[in-house]
PDB file of N, CA and C in Angstrom:
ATOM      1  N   UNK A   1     108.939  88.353  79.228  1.00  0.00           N
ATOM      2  CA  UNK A   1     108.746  89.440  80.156  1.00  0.00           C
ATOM      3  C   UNK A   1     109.733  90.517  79.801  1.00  0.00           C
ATOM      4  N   UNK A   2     109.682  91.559  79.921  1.00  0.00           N
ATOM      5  CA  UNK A   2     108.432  92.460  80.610  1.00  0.00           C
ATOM      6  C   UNK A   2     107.226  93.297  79.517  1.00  0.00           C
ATOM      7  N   UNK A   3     106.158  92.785  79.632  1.00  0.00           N
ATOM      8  CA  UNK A   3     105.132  93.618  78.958  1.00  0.00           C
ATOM      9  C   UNK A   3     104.633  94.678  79.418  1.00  0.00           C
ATOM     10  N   UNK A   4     104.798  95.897  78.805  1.00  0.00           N
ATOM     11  CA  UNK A   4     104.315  97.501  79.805  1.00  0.00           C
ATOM     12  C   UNK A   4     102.816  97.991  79.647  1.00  0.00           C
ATOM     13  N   UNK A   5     102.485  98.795  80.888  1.00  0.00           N
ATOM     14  CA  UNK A   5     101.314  99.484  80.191  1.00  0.00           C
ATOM     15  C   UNK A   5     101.789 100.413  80.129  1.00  0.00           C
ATOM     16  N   UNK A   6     101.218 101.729  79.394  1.00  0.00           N
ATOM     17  CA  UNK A   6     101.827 103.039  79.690  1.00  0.00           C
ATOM     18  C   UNK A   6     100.785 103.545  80.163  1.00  0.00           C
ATOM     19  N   UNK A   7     100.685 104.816  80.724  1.00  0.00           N
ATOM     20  CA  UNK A   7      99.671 106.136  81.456  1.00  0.00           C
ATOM     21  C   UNK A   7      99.654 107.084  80.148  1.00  0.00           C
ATOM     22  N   UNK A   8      98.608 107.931  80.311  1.00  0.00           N
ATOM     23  CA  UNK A   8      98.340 108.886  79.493  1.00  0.00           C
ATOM     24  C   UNK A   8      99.495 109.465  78.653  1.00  0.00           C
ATOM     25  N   UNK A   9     100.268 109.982  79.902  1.00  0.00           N
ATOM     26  CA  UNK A   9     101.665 110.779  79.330  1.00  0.00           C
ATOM     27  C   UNK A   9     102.718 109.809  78.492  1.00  0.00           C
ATOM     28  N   UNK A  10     102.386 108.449  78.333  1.00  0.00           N
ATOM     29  CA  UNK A  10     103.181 107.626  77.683  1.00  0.00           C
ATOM     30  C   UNK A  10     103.971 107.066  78.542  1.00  0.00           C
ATOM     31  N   UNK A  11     104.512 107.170  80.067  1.00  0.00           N
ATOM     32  CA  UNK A  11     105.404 106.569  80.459  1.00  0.00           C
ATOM     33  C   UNK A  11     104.928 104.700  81.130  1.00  0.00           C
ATOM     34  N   UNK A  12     105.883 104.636  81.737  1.00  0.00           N
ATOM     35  CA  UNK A  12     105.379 103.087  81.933  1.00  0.00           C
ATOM     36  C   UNK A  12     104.828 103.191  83.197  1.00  0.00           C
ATOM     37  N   UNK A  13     103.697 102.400  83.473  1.00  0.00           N
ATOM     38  CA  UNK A  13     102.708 102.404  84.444  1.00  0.00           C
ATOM     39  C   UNK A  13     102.605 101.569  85.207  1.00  0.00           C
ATOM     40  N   UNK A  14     102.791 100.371  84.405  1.00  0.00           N
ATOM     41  CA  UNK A  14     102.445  98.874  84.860  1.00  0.00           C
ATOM     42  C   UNK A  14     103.584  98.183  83.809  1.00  0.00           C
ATOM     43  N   UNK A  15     104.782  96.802  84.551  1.00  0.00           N
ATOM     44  CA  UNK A  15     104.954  96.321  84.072  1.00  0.00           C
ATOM     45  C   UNK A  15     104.113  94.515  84.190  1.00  0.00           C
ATOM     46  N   UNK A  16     104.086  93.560  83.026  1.00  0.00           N
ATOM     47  CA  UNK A  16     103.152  92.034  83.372  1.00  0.00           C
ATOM     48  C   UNK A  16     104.433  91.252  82.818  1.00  0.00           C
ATOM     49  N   UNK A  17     104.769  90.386  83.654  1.00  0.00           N
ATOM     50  CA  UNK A  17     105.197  89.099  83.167  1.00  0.00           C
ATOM     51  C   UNK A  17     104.762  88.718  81.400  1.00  0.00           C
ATOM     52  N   UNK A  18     102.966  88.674  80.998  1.00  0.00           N
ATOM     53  CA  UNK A  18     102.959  88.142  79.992  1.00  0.00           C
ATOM     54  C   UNK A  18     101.733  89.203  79.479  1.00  0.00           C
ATOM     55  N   UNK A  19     101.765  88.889  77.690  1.00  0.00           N
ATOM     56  CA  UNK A  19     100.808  90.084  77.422  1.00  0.00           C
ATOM     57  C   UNK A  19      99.582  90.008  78.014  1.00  0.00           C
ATOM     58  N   UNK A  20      98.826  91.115  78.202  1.00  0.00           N
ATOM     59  CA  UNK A  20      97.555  91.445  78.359  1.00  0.00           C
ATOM     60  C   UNK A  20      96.636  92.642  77.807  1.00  0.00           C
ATOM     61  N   UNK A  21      95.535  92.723  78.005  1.00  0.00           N
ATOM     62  CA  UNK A  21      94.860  93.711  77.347  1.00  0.00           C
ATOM     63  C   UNK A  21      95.680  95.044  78.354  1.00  0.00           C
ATOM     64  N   UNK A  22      96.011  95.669  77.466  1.00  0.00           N
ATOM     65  CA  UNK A  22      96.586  97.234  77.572  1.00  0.00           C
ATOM     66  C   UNK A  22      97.891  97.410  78.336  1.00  0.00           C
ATOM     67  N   UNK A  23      98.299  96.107  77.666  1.00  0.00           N
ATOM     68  CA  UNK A  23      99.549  95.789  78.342  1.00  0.00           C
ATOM     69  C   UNK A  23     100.342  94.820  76.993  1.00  0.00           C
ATOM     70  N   UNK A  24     100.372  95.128  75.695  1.00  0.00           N
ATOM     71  CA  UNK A  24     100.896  94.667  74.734  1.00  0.00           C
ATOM     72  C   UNK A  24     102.204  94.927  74.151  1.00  0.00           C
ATOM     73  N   UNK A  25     103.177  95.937  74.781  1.00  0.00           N
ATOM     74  CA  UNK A  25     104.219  96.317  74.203  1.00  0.00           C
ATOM     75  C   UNK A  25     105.520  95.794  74.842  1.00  0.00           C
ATOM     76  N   UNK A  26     106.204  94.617  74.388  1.00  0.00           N
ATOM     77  CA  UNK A  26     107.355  93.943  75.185  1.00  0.00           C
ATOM     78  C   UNK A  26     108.616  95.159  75.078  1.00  0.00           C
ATOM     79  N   UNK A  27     109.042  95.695  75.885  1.00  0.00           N
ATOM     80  CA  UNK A  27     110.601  95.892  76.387  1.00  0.00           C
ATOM     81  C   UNK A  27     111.199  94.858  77.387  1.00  0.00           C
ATOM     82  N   UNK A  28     112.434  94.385  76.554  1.00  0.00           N
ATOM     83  CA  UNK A  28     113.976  94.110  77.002  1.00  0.00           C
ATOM     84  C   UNK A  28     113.992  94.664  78.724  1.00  0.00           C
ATOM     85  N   UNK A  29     114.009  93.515  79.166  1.00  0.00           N
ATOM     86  CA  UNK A  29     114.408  93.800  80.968  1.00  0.00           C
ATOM     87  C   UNK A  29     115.403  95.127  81.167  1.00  0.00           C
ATOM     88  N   UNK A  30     116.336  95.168  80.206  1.00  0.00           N
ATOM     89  CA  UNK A  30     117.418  95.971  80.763  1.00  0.00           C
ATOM     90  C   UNK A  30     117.188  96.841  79.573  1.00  0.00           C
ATOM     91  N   UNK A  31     115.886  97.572  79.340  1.00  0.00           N
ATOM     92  CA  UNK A  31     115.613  98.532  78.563  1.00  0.00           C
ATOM     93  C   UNK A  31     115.539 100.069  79.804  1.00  0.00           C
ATOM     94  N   UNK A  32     116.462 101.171  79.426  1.00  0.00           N
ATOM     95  CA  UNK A  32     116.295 102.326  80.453  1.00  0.00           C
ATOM     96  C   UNK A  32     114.466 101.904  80.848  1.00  0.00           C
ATOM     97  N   UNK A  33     113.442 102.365  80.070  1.00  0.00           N
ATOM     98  CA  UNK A  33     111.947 102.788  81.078  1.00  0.00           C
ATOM     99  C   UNK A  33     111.979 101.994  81.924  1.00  0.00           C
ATOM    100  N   UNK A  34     112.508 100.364  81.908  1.00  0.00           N
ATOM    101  CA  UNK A  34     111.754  99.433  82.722  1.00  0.00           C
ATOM    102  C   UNK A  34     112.833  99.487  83.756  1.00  0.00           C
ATOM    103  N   UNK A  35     114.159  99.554  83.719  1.00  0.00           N
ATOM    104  CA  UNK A  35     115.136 100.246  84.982  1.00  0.00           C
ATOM    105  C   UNK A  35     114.389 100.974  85.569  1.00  0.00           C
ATOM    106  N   UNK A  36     114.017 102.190  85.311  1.00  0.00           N
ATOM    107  CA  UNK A  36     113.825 103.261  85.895  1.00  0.00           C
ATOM    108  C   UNK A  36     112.305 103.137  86.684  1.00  0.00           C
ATOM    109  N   UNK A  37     111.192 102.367  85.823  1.00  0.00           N
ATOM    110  CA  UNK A  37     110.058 101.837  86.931  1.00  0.00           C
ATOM    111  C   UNK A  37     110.514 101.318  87.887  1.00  0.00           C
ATOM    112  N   UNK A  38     110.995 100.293  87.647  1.00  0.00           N
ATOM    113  CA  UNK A  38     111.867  98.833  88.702  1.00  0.00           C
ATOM    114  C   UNK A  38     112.494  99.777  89.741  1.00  0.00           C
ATOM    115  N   UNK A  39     113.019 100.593  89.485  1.00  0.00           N
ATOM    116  CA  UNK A  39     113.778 101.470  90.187  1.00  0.00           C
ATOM    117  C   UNK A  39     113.217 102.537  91.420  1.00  0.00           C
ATOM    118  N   UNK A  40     111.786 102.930  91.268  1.00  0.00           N
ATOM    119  CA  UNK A  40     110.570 103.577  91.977  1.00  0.00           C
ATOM    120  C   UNK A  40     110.689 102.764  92.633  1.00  0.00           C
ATOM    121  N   UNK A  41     110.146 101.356  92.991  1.00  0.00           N
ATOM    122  CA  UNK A  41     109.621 100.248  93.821  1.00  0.00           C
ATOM    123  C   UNK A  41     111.059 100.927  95.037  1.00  0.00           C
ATOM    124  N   UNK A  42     112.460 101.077  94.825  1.00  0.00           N
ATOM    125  CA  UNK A  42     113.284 100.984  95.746  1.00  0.00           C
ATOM    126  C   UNK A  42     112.378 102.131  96.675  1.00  0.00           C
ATOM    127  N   UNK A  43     111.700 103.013  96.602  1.00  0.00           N
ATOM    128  CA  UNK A  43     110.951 104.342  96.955  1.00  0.00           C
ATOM    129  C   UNK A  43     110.209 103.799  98.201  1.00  0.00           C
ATOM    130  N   UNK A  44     109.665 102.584  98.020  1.00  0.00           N
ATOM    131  CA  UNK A  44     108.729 102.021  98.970  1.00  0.00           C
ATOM    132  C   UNK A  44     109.438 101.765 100.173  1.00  0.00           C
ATOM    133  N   UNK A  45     108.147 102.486 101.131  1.00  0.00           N
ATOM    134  CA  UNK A  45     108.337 102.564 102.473  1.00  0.00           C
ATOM    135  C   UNK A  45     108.230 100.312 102.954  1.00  0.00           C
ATOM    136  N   UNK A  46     110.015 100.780 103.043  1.00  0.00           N
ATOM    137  CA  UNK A  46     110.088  99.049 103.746  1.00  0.00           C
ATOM    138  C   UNK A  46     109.643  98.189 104.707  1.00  0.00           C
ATOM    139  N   UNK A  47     110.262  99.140 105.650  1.00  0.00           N
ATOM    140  CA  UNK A  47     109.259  99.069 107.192  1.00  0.00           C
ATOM    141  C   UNK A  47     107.898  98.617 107.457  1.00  0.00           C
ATOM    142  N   UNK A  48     106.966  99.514 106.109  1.00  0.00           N
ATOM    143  CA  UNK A  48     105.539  99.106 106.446  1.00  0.00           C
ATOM    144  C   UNK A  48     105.160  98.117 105.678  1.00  0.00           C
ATOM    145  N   UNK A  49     105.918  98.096 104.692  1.00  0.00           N
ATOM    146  CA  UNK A  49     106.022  97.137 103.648  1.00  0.00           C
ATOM    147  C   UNK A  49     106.033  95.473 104.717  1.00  0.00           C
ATOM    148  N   UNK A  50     107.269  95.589 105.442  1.00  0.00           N
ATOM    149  CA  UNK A  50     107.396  94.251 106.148  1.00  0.00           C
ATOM    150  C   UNK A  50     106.604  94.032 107.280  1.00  0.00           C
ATOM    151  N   UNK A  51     105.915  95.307 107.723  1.00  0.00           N
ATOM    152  CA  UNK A  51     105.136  95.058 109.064  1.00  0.00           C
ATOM    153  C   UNK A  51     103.892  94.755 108.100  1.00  0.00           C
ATOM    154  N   UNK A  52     103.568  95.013 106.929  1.00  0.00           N
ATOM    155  CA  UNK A  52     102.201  94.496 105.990  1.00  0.00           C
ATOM    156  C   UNK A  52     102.145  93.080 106.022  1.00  0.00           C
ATOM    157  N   UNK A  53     103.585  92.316 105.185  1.00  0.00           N
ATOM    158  CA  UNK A  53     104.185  90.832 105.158  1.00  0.00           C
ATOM    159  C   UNK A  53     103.427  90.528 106.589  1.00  0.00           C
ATOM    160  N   UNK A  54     104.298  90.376 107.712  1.00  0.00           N
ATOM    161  CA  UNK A  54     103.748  90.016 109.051  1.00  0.00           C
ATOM    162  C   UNK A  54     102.575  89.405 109.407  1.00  0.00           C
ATOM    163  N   UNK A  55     101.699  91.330 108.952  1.00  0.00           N
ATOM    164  CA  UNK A  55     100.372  91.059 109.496  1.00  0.00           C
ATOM    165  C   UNK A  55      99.928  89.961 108.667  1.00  0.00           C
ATOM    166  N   UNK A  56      99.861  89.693 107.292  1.00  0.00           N
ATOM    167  CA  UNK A  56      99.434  88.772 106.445  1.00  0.00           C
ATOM    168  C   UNK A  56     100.038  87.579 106.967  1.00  0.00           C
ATOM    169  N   UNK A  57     100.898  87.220 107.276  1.00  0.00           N
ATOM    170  CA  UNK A  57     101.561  85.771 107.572  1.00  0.00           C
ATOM    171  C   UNK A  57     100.319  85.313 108.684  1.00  0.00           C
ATOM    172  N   UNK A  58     100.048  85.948 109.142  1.00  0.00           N
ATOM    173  CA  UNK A  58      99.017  86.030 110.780  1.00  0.00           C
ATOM    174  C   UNK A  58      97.680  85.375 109.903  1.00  0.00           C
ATOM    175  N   UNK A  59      97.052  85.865 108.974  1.00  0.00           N
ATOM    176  CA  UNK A  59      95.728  86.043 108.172  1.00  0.00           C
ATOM    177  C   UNK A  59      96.111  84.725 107.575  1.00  0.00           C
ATOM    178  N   UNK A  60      97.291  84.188 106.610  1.00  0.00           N
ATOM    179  CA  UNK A  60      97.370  83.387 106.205  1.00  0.00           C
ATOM    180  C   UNK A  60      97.650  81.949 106.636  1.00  0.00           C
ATOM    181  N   UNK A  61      97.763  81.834 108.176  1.00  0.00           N
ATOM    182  CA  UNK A  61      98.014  80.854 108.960  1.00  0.00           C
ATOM    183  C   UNK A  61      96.704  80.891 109.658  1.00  0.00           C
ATOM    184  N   UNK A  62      96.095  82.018 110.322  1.00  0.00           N
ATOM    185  CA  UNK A  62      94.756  81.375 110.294  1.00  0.00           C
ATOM    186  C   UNK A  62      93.465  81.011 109.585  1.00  0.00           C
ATOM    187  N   UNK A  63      93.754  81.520 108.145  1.00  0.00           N
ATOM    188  CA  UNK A  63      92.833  81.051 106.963  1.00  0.00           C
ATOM    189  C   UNK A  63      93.505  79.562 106.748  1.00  0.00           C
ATOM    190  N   UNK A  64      94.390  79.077 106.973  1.00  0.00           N
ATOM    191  CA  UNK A  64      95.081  77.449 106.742  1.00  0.00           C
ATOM    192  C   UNK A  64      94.032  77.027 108.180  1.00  0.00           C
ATOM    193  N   UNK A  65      93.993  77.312 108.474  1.00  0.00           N
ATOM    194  CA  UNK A  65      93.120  76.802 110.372  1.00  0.00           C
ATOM    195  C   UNK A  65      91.927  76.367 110.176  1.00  0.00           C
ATOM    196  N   UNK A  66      91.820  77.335 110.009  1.00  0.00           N
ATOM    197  CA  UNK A  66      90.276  77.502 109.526  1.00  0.00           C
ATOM    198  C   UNK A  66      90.013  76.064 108.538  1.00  0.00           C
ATOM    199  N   UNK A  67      90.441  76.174 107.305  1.00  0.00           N
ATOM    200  CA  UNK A  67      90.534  75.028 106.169  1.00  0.00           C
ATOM    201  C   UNK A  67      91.108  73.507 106.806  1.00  0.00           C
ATOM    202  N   UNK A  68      91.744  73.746 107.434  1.00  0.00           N
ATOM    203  CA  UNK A  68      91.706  72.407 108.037  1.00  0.00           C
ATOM    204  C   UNK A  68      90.619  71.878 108.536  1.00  0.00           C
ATOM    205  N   UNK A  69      90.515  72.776 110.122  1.00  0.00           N
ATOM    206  CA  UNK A  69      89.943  72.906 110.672  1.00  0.00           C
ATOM    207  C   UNK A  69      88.364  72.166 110.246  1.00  0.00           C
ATOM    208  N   UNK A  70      87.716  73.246 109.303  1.00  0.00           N
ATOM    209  CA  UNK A  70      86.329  72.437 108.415  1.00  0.00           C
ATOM    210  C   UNK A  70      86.956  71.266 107.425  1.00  0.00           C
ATOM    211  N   UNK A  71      88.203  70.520 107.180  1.00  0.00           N
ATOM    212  CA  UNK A  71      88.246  69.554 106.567  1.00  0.00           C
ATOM    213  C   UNK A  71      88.432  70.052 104.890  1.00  0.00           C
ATOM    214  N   UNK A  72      88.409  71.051 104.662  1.00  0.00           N
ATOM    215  CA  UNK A  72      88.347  71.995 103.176  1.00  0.00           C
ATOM    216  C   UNK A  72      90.133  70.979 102.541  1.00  0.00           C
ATOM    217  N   UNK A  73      90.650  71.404 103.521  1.00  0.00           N
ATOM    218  CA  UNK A  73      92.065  71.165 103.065  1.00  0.00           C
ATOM    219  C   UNK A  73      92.272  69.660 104.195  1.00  0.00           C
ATOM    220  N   UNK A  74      93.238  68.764 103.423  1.00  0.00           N
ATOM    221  CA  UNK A  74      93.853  68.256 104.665  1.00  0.00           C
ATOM    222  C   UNK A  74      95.623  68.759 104.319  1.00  0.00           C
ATOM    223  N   UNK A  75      95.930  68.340 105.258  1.00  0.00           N
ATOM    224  CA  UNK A  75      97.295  69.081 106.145  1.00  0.00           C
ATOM    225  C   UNK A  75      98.454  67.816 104.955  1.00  0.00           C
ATOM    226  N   UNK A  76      97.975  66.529 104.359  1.00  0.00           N
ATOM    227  CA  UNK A  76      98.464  66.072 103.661  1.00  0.00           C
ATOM    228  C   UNK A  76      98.275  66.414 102.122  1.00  0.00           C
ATOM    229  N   UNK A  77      97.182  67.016 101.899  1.00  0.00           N
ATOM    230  CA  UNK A  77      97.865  68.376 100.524  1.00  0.00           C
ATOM    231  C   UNK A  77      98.544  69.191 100.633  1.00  0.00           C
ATOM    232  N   UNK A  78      99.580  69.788 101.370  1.00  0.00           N
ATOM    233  CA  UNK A  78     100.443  70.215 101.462  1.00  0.00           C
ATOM    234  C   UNK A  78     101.819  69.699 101.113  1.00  0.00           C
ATOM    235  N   UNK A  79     102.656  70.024 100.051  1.00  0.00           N
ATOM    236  CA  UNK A  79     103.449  69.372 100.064  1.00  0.00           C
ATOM    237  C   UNK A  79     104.741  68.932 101.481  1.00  0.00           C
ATOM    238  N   UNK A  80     105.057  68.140 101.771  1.00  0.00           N
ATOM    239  CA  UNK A  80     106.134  68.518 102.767  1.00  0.00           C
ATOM    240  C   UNK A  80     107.035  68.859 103.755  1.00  0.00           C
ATOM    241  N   UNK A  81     107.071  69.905 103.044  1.00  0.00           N
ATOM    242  CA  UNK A  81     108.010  71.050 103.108  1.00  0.00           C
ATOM    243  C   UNK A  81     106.962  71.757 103.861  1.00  0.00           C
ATOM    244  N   UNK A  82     105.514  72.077 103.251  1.00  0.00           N
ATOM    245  CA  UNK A  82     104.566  73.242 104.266  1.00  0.00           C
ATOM    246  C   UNK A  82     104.314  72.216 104.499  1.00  0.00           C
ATOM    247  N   UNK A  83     103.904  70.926 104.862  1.00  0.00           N
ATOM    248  CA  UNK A  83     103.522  70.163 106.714  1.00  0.00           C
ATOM    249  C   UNK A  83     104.133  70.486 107.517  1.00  0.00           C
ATOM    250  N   UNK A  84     105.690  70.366 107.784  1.00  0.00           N
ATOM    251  CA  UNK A  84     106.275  70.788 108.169  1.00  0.00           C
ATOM    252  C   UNK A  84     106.568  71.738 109.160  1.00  0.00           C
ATOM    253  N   UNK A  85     106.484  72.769 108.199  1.00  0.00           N
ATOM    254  CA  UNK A  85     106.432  74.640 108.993  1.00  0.00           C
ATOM    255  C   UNK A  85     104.650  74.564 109.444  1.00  0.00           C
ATOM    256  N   UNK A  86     103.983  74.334 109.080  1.00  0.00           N
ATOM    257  CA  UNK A  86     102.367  74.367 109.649  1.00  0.00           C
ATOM    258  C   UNK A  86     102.642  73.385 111.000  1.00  0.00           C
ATOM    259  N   UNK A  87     102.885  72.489 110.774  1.00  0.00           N
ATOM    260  CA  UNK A  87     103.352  71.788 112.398  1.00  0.00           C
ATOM    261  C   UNK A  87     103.967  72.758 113.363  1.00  0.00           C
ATOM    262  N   UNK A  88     105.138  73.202 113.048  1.00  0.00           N
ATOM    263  CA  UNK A  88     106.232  73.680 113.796  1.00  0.00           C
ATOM    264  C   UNK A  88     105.647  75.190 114.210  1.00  0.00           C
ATOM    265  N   UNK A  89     104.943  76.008 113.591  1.00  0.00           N
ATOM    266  CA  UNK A  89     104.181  76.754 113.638  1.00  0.00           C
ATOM    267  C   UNK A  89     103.152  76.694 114.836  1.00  0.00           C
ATOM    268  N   UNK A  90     102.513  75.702 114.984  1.00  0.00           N
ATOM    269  CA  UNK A  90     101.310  74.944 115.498  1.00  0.00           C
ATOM    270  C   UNK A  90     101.781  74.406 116.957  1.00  0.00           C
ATOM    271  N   UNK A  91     102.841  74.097 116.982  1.00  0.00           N
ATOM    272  CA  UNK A  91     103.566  73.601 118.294  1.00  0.00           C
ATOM    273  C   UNK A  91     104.078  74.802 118.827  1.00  0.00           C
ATOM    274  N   UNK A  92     104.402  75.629 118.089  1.00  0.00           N
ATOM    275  CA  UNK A  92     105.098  76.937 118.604  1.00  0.00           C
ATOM    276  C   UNK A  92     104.413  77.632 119.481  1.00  0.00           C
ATOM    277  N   UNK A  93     103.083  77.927 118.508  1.00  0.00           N
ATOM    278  CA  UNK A  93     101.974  78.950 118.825  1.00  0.00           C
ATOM    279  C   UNK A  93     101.287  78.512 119.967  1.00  0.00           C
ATOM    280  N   UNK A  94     101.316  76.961 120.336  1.00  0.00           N
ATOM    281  CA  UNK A  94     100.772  76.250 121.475  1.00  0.00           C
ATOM    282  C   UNK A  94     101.663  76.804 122.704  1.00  0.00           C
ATOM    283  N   UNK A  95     102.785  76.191 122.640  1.00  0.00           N
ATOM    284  CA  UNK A  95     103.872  76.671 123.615  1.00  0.00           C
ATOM    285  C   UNK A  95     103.784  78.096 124.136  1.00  0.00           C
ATOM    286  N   UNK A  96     103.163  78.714 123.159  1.00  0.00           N
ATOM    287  CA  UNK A  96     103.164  80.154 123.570  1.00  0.00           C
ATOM    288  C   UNK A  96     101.857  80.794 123.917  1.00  0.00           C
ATOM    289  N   UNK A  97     101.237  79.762 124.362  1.00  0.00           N
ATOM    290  CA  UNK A  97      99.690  80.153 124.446  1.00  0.00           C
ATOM    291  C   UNK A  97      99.352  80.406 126.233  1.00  0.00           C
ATOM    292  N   UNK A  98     100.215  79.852 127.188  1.00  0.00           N
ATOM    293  CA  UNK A  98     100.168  79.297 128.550  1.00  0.00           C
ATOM    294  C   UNK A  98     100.718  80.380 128.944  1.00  0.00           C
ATOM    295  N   UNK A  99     101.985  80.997 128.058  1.00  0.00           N
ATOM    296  CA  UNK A  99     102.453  82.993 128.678  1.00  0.00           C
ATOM    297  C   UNK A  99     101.242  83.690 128.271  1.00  0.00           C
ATOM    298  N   UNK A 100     101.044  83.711 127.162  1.00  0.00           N
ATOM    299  CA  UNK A 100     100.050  84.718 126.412  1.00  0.00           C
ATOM    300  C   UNK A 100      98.636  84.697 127.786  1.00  0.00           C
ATOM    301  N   UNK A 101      98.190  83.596 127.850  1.00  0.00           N
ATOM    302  CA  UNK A 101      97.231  83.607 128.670  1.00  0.00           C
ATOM    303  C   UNK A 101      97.693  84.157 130.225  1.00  0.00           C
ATOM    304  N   UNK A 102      98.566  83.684 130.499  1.00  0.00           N
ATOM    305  CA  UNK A 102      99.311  84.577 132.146  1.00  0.00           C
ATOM    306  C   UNK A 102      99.362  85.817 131.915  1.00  0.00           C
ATOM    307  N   UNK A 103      99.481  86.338 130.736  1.00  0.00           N
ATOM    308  CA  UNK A 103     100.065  87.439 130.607  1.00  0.00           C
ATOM    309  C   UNK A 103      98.979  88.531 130.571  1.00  0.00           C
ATOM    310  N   UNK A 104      97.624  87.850 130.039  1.00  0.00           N
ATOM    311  CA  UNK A 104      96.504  88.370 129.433  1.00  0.00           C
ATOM    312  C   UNK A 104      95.729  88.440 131.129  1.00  0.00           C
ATOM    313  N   UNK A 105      95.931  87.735 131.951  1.00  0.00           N
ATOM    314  CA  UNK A 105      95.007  87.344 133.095  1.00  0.00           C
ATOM    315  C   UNK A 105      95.531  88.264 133.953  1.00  0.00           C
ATOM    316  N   UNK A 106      97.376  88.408 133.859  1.00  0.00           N
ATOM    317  CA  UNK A 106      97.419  90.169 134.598  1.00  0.00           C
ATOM    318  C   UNK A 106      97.188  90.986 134.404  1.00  0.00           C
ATOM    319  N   UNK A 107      96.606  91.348 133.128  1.00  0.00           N
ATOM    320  CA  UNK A 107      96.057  92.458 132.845  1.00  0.00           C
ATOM    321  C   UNK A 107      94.709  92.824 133.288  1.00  0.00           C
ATOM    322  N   UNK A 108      94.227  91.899 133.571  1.00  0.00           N
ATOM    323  CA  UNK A 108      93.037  91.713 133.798  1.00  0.00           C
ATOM    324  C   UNK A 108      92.595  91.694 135.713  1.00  0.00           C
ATOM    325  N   UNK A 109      93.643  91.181 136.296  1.00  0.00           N
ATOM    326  CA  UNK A 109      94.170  91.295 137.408  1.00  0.00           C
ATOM    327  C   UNK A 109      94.146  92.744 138.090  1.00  0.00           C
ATOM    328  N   UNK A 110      95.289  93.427 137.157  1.00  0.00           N
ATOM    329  CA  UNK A 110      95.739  94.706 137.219  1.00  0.00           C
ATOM    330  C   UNK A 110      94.674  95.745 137.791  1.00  0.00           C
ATOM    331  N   UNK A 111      93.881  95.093 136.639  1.00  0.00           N
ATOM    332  CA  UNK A 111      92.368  96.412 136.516  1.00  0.00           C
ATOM    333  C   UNK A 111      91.155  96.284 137.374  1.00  0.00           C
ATOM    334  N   UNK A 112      91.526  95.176 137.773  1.00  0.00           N
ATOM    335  CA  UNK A 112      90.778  94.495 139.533  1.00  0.00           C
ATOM    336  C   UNK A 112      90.961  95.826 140.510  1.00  0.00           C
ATOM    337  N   UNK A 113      92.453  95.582 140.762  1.00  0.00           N
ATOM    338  CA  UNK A 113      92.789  96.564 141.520  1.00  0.00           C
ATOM    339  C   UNK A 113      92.819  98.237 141.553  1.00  0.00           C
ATOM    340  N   UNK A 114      92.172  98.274 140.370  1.00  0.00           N
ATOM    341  CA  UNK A 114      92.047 100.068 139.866  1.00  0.00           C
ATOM    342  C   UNK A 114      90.757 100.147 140.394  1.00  0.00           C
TER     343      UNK A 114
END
């Protein structure tokens, strides 16, 4: 690593772990272009960046649901380590289901009275 692509103007576009089509020219990690790409990424808006992470953690715990759920996966292909956090997860999200629902039924309450 790092294999570059370049853009029209020649600069670096894309760096790959390993070669690929239009991505054949290895620079040295600590070559200036590939600093200075590596270096853009600091540019990225973090914030939305981590509220993106989040939302996906959400998508990716209920696509595991789901796969259980139909038997696709069992919960013992997981190594571990993810039984584990999918449990603890699972007990959590339960525990928190009895506010969520109180919470959801005053709202609902609320608008009775409007």
């Amino acid at each position: 690593m790092p294999f570059v692509m370049r853009d029209s103007e020649g600069r670096v576009a894309a760096v790959y772990r390993e070669k690929s089509a239009g991505a054949e020219e290895y620079l040295p990690p600590s070559h200036a272009e590939i600093v200075d790409f590596l270096g853009q990424a600091e540019h990225i808006d973090k914030p939305s960046m981590l509220q993106s992470d989040l939302e996906m953690i959400r998508v990716y715990e209920d696509l595991t649901d789901i796969l259980l759920t139909k038997n696709i996966v069992m919960l013992t292909d997981f190594p571990p380590a993810a039984q584990e956090k999918i449990m603890r997860r699972k007990r959590l999200r339960s525990s928190l289901s009895a506010i969520t629902e109180l919470l959801d039924g005053a709202d609902e309450d609320d608008q009775e009275l409007l």
